[in-house]
Protein backbone atom coordinates (compact mmCIF):
# COMPACT_ATOMS: atom_id res chain seq x y z
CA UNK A 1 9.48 -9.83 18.42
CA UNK A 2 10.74 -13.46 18.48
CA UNK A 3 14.47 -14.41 18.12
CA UNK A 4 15.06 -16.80 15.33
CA UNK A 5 17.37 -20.25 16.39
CA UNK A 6 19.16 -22.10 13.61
CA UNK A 7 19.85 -25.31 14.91
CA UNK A 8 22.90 -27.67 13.74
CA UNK A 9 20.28 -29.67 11.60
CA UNK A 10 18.12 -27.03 10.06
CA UNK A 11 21.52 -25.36 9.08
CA UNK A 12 23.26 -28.03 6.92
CA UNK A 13 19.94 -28.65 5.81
CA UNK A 14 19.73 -24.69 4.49
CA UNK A 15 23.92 -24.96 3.31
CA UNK A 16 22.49 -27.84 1.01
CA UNK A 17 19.75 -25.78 -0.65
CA UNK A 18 20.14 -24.43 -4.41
CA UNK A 19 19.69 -20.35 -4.43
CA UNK A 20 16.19 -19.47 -5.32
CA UNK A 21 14.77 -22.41 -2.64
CA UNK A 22 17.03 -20.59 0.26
CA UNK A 23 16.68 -16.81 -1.00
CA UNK A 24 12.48 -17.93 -0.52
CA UNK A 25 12.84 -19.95 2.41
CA UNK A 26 15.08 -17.14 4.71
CA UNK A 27 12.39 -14.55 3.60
CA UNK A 28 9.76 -16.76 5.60
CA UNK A 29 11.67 -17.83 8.36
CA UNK A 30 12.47 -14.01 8.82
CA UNK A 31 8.70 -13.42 8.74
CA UNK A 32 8.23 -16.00 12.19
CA UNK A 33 9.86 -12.81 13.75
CA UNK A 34 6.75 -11.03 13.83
CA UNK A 35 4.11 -13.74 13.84
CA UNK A 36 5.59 -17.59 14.69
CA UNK A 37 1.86 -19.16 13.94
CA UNK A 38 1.29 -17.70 10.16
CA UNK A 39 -1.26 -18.49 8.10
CA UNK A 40 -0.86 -21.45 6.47
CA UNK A 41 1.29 -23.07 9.16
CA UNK A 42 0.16 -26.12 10.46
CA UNK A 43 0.86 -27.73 14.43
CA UNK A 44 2.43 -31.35 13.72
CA UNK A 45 0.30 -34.09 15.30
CA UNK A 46 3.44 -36.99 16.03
CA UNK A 47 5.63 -34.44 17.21
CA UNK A 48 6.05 -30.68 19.11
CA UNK A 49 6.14 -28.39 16.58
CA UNK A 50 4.97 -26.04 13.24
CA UNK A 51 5.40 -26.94 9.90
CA UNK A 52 5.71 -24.08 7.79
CA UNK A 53 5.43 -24.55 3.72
CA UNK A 54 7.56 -22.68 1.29
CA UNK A 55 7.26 -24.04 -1.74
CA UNK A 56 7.94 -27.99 -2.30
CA UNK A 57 10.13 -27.55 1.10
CA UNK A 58 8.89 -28.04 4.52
CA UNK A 59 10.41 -25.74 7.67
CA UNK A 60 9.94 -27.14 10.65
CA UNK A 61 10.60 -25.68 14.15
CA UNK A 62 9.21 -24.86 17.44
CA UNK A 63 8.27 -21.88 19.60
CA UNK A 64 9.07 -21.27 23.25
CA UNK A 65 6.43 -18.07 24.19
CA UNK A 66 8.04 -17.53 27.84
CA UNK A 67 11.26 -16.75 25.75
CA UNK A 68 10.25 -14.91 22.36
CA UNK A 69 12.49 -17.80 20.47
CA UNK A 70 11.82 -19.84 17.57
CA UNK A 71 13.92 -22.84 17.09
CA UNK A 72 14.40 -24.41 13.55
CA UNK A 73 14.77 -28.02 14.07
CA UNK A 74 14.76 -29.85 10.01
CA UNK A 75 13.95 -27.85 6.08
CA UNK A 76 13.40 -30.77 4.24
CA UNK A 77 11.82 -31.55 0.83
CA UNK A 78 8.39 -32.54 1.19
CA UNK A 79 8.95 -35.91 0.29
CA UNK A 80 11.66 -36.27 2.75
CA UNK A 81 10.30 -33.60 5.83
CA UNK A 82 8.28 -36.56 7.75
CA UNK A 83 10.17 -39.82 7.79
């Protein structure tokens, strides 16, 4: 089992979220604990990382194996998750 990481930015990004985008997004996230490299997530090509889609929102984080831990770095809106 991996340990989930909330970091700084991924959590005022979640405290800014409306209640059925967060209720859908935690249920995902949760999901990592089991398997960090779901189906349907992608590994980002101009950075480290997974992007994970839920919805029109984009989770983004990264996974340290030697350590079980998944660190969410940015949940951003789609149009917003890349710049």
């Amino acid at each position: 089992m991996y340990e989930i990481f909330v970091l700084p930015t991924a959590q005022r990004d979640l405290d800014k979220l409306e209640g059925s985008a967060f209720a859908r997004i935690i249920k995902k996230v949760r999901g990592l604990t089991g398997e960090p490299r779901p189906a349907g997530c992608l590994k980002l090509t101009g950075e480290e990382g997974y992007r994970l889609r839920v919805g029109d929102h984009r989770v983004l984080y990264r996974i340290d194996d030697q350590s079980k831990r998944v660190y969410l770095y940015r949940i951003k809106h789609r149009k917003d998750a890349y710049s």
